[in-house]
N, C-alpha and C. Protein backbone atom coordinates (compact mmCIF):
# COMPACT_ATOMS: atom_id res chain seq x y z
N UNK A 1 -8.73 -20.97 106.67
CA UNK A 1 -9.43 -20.11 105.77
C UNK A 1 -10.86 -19.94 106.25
N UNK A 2 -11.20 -18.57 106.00
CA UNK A 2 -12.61 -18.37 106.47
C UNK A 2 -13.34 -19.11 105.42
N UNK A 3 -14.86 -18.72 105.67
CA UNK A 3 -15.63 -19.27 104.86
C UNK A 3 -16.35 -18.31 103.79
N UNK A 4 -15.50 -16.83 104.14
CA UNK A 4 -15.65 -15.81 103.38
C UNK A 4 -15.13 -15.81 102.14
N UNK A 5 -13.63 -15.99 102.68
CA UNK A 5 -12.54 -16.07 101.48
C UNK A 5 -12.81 -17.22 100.80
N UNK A 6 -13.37 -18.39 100.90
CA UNK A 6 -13.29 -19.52 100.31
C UNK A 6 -15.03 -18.89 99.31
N UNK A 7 -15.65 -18.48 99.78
CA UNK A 7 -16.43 -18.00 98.82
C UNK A 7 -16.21 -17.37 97.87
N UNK A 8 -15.48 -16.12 97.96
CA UNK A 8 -14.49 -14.73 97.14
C UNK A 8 -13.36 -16.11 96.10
N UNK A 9 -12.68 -16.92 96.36
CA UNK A 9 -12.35 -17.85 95.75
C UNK A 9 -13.13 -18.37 94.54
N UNK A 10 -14.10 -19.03 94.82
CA UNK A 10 -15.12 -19.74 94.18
C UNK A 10 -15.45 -18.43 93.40
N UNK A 11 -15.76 -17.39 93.57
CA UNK A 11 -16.42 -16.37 92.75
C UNK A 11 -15.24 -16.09 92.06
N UNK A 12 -14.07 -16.20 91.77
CA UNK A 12 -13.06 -15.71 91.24
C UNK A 12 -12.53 -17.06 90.17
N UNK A 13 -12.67 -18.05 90.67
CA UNK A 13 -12.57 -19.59 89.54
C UNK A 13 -13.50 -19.40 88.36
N UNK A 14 -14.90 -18.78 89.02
CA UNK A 14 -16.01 -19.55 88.30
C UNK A 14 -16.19 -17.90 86.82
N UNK A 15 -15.38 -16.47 87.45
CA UNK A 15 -14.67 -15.77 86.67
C UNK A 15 -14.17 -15.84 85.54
N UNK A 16 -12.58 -16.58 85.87
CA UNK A 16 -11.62 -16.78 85.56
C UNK A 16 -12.07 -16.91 83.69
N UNK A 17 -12.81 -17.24 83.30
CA UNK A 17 -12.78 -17.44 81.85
C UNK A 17 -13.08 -16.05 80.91
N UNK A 18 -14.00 -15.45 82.16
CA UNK A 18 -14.30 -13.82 81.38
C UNK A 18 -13.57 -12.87 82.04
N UNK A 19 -13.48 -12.06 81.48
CA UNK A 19 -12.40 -10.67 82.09
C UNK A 19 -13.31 -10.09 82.85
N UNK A 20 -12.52 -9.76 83.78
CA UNK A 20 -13.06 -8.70 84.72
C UNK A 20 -13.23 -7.02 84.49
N UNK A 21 -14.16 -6.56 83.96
CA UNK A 21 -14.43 -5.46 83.30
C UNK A 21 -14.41 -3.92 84.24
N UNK A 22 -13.73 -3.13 84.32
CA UNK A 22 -14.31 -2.02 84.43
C UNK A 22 -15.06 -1.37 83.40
N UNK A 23 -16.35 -1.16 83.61
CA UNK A 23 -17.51 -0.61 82.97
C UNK A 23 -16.34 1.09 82.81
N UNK A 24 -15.99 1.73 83.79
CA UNK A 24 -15.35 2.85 82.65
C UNK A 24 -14.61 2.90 82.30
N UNK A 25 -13.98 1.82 82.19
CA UNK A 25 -12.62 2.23 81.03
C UNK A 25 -12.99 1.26 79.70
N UNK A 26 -13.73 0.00 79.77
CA UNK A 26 -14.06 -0.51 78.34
C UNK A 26 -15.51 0.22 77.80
N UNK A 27 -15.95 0.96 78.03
CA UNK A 27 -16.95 2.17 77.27
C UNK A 27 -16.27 3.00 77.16
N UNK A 28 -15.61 2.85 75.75
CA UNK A 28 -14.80 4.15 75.33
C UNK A 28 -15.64 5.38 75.17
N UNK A 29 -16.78 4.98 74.40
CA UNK A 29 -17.81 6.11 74.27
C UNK A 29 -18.10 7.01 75.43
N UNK A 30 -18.68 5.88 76.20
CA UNK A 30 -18.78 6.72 77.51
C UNK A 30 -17.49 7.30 78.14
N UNK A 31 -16.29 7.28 77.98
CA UNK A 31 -15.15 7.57 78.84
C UNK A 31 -14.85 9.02 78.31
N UNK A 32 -15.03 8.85 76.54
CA UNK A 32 -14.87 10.29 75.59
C UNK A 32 -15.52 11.21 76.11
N UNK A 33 -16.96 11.06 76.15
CA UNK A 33 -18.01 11.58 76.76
C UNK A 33 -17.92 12.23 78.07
N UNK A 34 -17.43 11.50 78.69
CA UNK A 34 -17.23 12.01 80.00
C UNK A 34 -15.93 13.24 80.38
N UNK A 35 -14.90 12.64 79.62
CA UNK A 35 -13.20 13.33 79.51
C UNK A 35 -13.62 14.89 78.89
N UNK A 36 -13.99 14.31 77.97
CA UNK A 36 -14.19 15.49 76.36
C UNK A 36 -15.74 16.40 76.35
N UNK A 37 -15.68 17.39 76.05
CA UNK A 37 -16.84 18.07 75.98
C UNK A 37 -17.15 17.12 74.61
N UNK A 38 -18.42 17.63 74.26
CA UNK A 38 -19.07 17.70 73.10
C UNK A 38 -18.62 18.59 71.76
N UNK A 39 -17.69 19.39 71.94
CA UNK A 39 -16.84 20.35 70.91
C UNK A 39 -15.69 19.67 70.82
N UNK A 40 -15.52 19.09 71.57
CA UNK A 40 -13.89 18.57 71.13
C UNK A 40 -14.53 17.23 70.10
N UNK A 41 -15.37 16.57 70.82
CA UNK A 41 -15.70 14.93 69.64
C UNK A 41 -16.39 15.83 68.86
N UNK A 42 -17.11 16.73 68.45
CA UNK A 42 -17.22 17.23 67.12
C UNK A 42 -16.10 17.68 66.17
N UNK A 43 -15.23 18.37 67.15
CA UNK A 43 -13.82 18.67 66.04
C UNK A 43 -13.22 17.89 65.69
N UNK A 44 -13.43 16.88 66.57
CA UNK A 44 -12.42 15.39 66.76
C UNK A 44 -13.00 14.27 65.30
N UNK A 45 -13.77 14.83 64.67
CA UNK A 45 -15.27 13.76 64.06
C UNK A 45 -14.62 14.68 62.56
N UNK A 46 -14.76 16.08 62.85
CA UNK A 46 -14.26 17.20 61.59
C UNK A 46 -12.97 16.58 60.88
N UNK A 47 -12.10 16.35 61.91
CA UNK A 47 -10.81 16.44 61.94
C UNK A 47 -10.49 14.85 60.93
N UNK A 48 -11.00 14.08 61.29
CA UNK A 48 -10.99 12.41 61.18
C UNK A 48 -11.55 12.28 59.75
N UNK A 49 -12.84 13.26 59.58
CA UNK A 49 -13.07 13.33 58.20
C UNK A 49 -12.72 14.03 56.66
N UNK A 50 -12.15 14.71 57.68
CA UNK A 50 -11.14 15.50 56.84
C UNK A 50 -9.69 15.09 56.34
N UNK A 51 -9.31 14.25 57.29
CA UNK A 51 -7.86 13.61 57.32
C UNK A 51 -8.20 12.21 55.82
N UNK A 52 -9.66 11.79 55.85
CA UNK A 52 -10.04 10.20 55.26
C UNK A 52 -10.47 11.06 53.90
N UNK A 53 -10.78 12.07 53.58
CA UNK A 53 -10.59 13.26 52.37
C UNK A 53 -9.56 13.43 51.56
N UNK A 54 -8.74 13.56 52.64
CA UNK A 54 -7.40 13.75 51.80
C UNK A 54 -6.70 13.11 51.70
N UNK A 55 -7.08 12.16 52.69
CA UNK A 55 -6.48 10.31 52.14
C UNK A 55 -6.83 9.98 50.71
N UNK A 56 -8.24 9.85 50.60
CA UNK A 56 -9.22 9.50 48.96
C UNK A 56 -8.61 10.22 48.30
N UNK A 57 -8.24 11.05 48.15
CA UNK A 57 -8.46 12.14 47.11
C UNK A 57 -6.37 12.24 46.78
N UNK A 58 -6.01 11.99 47.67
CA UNK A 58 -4.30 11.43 47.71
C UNK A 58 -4.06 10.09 46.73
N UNK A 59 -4.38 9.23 47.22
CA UNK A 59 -5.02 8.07 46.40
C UNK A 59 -5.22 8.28 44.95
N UNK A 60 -6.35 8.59 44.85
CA UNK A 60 -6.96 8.67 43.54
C UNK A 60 -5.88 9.68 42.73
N UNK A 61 -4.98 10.62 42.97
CA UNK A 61 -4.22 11.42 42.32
C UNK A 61 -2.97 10.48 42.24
N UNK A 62 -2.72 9.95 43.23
CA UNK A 62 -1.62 8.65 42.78
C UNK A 62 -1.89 7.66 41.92
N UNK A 63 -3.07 7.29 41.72
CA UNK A 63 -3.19 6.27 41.04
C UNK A 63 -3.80 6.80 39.73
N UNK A 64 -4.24 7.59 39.35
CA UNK A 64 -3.83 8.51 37.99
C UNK A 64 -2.73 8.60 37.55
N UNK A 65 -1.79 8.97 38.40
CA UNK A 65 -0.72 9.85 38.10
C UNK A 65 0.33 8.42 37.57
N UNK A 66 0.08 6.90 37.92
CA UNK A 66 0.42 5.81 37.50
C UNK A 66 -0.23 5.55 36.31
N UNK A 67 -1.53 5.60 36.44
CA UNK A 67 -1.89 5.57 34.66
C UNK A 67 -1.16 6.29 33.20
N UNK A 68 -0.92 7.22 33.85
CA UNK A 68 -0.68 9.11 33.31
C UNK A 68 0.69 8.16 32.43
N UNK A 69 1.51 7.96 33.57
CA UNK A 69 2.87 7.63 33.31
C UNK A 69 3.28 6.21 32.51
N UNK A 70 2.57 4.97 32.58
CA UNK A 70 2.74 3.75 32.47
C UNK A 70 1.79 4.27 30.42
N UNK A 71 0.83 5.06 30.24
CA UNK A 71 0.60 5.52 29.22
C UNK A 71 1.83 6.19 28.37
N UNK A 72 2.20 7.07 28.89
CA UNK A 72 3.40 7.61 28.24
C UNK A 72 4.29 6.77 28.07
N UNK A 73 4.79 6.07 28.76
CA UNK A 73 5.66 5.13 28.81
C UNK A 73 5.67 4.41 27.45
N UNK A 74 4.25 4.07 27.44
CA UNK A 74 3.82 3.02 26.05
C UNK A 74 3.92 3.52 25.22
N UNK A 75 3.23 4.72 25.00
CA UNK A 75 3.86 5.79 23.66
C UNK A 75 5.31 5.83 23.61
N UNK A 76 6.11 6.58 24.45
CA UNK A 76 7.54 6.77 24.42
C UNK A 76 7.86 5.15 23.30
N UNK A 77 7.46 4.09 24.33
CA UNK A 77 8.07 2.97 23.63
C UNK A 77 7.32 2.24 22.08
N UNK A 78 6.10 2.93 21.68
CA UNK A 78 5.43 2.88 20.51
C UNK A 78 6.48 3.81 19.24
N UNK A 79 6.62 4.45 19.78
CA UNK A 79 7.63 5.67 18.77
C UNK A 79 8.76 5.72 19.40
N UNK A 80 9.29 5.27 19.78
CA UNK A 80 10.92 5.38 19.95
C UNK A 80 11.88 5.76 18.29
N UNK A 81 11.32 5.15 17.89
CA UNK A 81 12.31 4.77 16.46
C UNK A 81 11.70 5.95 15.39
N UNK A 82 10.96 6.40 16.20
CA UNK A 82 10.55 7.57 15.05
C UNK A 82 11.71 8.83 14.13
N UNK A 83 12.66 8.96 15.03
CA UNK A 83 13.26 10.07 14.49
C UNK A 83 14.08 8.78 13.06
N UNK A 84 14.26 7.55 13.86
CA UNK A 84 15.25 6.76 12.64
C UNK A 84 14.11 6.92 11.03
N UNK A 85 13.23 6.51 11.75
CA UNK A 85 12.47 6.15 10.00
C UNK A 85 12.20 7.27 9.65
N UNK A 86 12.00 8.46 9.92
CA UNK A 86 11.91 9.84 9.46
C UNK A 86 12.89 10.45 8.86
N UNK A 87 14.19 9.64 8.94
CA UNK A 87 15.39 10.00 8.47
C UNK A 87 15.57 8.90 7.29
N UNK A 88 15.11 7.74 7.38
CA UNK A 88 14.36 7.04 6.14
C UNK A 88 13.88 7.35 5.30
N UNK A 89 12.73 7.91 5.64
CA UNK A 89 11.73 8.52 5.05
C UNK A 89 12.59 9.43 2.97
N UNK A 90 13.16 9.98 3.14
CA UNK A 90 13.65 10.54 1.90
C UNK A 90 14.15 9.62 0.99
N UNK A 91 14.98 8.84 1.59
CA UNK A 91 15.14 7.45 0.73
C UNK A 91 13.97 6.61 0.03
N UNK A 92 13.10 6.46 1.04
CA UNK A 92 11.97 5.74 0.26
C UNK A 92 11.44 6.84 -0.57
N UNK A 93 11.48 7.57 -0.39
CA UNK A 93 10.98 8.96 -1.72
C UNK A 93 11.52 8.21 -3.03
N UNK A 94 13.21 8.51 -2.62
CA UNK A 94 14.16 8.27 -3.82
C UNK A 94 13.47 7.51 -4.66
N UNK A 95 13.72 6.24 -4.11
CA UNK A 95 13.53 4.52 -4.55
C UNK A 95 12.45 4.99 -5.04
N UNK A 96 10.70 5.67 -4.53
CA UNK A 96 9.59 5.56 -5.19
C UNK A 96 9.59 6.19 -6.80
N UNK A 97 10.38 7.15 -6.25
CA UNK A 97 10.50 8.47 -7.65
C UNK A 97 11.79 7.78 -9.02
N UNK A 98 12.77 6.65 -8.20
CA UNK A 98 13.41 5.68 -9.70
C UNK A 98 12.35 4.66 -9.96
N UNK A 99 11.56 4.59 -9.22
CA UNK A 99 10.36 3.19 -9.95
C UNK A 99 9.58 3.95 -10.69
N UNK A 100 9.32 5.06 -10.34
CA UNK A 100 8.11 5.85 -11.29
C UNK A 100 8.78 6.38 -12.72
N UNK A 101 10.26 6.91 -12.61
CA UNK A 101 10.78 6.99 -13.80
C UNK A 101 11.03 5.60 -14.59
N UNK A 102 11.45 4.73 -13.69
CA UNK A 102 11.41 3.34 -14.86
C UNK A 102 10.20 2.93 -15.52
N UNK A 103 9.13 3.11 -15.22
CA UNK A 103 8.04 2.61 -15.07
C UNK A 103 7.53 3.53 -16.55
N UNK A 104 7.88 4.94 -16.57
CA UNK A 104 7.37 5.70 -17.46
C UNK A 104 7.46 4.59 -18.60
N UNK A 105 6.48 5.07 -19.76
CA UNK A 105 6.83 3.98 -21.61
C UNK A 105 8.02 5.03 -21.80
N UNK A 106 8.62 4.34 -22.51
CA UNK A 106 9.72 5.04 -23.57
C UNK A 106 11.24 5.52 -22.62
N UNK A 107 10.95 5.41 -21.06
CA UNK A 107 11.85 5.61 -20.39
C UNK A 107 13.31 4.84 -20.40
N UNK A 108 14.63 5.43 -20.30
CA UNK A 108 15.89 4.66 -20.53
C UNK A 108 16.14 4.28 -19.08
N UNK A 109 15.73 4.83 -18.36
CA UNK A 109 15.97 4.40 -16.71
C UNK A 109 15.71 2.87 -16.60
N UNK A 110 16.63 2.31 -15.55
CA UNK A 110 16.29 0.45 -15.81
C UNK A 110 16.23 0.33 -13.81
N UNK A 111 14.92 -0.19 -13.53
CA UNK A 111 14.64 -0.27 -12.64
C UNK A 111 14.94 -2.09 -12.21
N UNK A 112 15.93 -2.27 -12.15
CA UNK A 112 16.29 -4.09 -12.52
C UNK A 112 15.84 -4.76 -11.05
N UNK A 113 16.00 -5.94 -10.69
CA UNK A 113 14.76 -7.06 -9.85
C UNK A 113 15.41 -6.96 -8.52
N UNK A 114 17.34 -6.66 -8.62
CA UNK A 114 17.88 -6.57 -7.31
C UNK A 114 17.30 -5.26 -6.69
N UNK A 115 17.15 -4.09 -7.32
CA UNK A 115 17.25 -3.18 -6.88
C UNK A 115 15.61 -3.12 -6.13
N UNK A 116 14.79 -3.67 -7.16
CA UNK A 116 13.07 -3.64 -6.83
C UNK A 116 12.80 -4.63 -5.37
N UNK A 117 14.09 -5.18 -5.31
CA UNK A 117 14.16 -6.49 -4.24
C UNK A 117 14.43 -5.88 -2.89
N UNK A 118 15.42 -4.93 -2.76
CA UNK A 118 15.86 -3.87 -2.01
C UNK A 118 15.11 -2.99 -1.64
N UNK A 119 13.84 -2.94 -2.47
CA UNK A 119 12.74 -1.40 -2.44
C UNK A 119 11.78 -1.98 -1.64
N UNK A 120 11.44 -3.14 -2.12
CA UNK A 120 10.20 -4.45 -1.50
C UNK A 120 10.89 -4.43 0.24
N UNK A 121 11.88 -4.91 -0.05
CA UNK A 121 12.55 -5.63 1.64
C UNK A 121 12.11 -4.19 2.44
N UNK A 122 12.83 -3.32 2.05
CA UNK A 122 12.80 -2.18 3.21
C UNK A 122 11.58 -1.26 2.96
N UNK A 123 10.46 -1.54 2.62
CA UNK A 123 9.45 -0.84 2.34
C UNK A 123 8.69 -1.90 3.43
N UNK A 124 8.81 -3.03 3.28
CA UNK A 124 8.50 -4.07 4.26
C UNK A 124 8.67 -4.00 5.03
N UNK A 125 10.36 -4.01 5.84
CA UNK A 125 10.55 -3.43 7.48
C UNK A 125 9.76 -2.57 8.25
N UNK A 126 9.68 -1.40 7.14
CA UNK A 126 9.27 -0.48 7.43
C UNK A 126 8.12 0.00 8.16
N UNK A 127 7.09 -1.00 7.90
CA UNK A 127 5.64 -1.30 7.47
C UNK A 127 5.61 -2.18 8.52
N UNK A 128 6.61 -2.77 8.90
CA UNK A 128 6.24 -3.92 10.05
C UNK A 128 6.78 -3.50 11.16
N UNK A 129 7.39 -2.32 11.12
CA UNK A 129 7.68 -1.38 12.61
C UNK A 129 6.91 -0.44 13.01
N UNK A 130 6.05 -0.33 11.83
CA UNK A 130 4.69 0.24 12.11
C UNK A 130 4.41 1.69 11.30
N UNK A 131 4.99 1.77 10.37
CA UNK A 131 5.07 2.97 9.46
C UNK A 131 4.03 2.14 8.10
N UNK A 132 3.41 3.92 7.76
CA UNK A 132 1.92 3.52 7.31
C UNK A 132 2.11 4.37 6.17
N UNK A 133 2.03 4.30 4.62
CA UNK A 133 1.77 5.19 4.17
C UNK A 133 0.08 5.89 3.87
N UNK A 134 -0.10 7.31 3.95
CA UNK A 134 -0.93 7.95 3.74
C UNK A 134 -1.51 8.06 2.59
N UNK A 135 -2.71 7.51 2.64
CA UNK A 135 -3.43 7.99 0.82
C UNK A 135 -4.40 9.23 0.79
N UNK A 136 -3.40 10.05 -0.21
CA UNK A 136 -3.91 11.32 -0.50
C UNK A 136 -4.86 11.55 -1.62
N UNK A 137 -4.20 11.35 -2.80
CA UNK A 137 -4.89 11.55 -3.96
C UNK A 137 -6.21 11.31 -4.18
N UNK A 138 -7.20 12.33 -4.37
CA UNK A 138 -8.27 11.73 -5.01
C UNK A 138 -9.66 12.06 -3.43
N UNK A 139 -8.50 12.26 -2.07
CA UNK A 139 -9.41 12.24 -0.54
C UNK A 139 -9.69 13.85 -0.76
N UNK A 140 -10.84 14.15 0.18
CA UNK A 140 -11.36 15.54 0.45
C UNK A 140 -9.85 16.49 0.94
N UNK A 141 -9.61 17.35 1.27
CA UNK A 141 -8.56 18.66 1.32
C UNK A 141 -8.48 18.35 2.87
N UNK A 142 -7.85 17.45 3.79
CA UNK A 142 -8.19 18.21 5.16
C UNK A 142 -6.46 18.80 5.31
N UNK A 143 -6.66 20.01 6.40
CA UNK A 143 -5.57 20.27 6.60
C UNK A 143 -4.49 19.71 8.11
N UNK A 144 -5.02 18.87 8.51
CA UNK A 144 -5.09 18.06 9.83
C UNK A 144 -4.16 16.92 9.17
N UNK A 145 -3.88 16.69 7.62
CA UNK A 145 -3.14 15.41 7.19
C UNK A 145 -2.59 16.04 6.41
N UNK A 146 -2.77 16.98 5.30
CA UNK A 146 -2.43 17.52 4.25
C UNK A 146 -1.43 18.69 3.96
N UNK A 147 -0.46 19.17 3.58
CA UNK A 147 0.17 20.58 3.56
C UNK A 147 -0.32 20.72 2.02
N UNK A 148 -1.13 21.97 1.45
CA UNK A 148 -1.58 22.20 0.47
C UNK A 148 -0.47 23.18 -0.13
N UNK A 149 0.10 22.36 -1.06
CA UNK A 149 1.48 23.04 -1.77
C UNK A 149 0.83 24.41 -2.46
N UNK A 150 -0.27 24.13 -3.46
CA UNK A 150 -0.60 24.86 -4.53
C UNK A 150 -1.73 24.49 -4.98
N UNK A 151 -2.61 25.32 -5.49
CA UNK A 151 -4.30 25.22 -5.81
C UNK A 151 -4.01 24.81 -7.41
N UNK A 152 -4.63 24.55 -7.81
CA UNK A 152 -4.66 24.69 -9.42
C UNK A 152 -6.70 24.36 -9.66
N UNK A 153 -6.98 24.86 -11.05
CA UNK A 153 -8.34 24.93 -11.39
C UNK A 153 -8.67 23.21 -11.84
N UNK A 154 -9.58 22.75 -11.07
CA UNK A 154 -9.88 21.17 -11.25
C UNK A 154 -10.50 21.14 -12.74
N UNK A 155 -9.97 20.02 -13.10
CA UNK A 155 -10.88 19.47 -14.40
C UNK A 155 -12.10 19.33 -14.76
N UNK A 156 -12.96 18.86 -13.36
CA UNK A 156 -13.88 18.32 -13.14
C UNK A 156 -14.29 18.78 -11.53
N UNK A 157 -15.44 18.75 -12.17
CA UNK A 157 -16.51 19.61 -11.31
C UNK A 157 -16.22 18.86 -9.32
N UNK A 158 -16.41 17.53 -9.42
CA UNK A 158 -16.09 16.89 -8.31
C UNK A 158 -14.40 16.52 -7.66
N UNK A 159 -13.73 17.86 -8.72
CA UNK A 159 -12.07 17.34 -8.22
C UNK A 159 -12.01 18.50 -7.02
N UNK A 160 -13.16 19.63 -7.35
CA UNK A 160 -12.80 20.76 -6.20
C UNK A 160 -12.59 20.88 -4.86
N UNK A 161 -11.76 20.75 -4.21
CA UNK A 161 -11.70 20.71 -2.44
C UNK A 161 -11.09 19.02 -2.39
N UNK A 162 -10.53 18.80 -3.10
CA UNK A 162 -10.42 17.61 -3.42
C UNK A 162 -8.74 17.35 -3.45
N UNK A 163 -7.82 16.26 -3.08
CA UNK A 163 -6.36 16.32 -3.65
C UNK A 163 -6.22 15.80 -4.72
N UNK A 164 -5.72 16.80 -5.89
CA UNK A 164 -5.66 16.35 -7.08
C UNK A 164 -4.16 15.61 -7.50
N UNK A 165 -3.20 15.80 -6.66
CA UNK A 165 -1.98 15.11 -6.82
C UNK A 165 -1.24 15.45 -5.80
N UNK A 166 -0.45 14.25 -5.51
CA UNK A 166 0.44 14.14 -4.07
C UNK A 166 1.60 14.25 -4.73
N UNK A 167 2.51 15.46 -4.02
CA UNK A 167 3.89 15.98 -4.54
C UNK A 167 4.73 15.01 -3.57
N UNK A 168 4.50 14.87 -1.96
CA UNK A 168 5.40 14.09 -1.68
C UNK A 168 4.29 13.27 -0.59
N UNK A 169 4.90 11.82 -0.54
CA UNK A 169 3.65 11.22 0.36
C UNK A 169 4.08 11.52 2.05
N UNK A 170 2.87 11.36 2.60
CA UNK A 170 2.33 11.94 3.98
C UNK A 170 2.95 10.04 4.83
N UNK A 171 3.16 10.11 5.94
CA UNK A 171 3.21 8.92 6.46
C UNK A 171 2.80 8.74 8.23
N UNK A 172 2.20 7.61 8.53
CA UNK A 172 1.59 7.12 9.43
C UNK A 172 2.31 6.32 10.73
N UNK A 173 3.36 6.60 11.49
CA UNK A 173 3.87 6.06 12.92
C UNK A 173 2.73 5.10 13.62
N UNK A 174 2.25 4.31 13.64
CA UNK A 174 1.41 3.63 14.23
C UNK A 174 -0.08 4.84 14.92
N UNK A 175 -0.78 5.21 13.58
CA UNK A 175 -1.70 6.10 13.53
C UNK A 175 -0.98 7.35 14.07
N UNK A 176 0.01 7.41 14.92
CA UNK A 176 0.46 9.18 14.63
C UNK A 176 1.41 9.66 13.23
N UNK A 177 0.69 10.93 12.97
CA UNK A 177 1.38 11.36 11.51
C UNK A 177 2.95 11.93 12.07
N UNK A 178 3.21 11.14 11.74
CA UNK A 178 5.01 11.98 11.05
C UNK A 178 5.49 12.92 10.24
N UNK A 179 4.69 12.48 9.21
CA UNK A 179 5.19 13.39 7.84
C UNK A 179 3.90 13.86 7.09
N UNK A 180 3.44 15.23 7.15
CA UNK A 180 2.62 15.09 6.77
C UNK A 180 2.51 15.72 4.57
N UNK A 181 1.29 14.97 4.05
CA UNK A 181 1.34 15.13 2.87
C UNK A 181 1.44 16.11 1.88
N UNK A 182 2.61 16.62 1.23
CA UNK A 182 2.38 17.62 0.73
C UNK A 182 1.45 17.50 -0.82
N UNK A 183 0.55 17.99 -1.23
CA UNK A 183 -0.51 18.00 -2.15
C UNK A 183 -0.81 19.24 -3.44
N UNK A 184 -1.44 18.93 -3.99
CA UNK A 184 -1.84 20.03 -4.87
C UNK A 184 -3.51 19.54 -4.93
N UNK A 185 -4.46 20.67 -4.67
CA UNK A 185 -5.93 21.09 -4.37
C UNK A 185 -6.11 21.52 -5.52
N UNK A 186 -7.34 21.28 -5.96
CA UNK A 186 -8.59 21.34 -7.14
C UNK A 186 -9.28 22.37 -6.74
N UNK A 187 -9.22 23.95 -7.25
CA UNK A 187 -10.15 24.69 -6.94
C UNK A 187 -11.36 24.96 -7.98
C-alpha cells in the first residue's frame, strides 16, 4: 500500500461517523432554485396554500357536520315517544274533566280513590318522561303557546290581553310544546 491510499483510508475512518454530503443534493432549497424557475416555487407555494385551505375549511365542515348530527340525534332521542303521549294526551283530558265534575258541590258523579289512584300514577309517568303541563290561565295572551278559541269582554280592567280560561290544557315535551293551549282572551 502506498502511503497515499493509507492516508485516503485514515480520512475515510476518521469520516465514517458523519455522512458524506453532497452540498447539491442535501440543499433542497438550493437544488429547487436551481431546477425550478422562480414561477414555478411561486405557483408551487399558491398551490400548497391553497391545498392547506381546503384542508381547514374540509375539517371544520366535518366537524360541524358531527356536531349538527350527534345534536339531532339527542333530540330524535329526547322526543322519541312524543307521538305515544300525544295520543295520551286526550285521556288525561278525560280523567281531568271526571275530577272536575266530581269535584263540582252538589255533583252525583263519584270520583272514588282507585280511580284518583290511576289518575295520580299516570299523570306521574307522564311527568317523569318528561311531559309538562302548561299554565295558562290568568298569563298575558301570547300566541307562540296559546290558540285563542274566543275573545269575550273581561270583568276587570287587568283581565284584558290576558287568558281568562283554558278550554283545553297546552303541554310541554321536555320544553318543546306539543299541544298547544286552547284559551279564551279578555278583551
Amino acid at each position: 500500500m502506498t502511503e497515499e491510499s493509507l492516508h485516503n483510508d485514515n480520512e475515510l475512518m476518521e469520516n465514517e461517523g458523519s455522512a458524506v454530503q453532497n452540498p447539491e443534493i442535501t440543499d433542497e432549497a438550493a437544488f429547487f432554485t436551481e431546477t425550478a424557475s422562480d414561477s414555478d416555487v411561486v405557483k408551487l407555494k399558491a398551490d400548497l396554500e391553497e391545498a392547506r385551505d381546503k384542508y381547514l375549511r374540509l375539517f371544520a365542515e366535518f366537524d360541524n357536520f358531527k356536531k349538527r348530527t350527534m345534536k339531532e340525534r339527542l333530540d330524535l332521542i329526547r322526543t322519541a315517544a312524543q307521538d305515544t303521549l300525544q295520543a295520551l294526551l286526550p285521556v288525561l283530558d278525560d280523567f281531568d274533566r271526571a275530577k272536575k265534575a266530581a269535584e263540582m258541590p252538589g255533583s252525583t258523579e263519584v270520583f272514588s280513590d282507585g280511580v284518583n289512584l290511576v289518575y295520580s300514577k299516570l299523570a306521574n309517568t307522564l311527568e317523569a318522561r318528561g311531559l309538562k303541563e302548561m299554565t295558562s290561565t290568568g298569563e298575558p295572551f301570547d300566541p307562540e303557546k296559546h290558540e285563542a278559541i274566543t275573545e269575550i269582554p273581561a270583568s276587570a280592567e287587568n283581565l284584558v290581553g290576558k287568558v281568562v280560561d283554558t278550554v283545553e290544557k297546552g303541554y310541554y315535551l321536555h320544553d318543546k310544546i306539543i299541544r298547544y293551549a286552547k284559551v279564551v282572551v279578555g278583551k
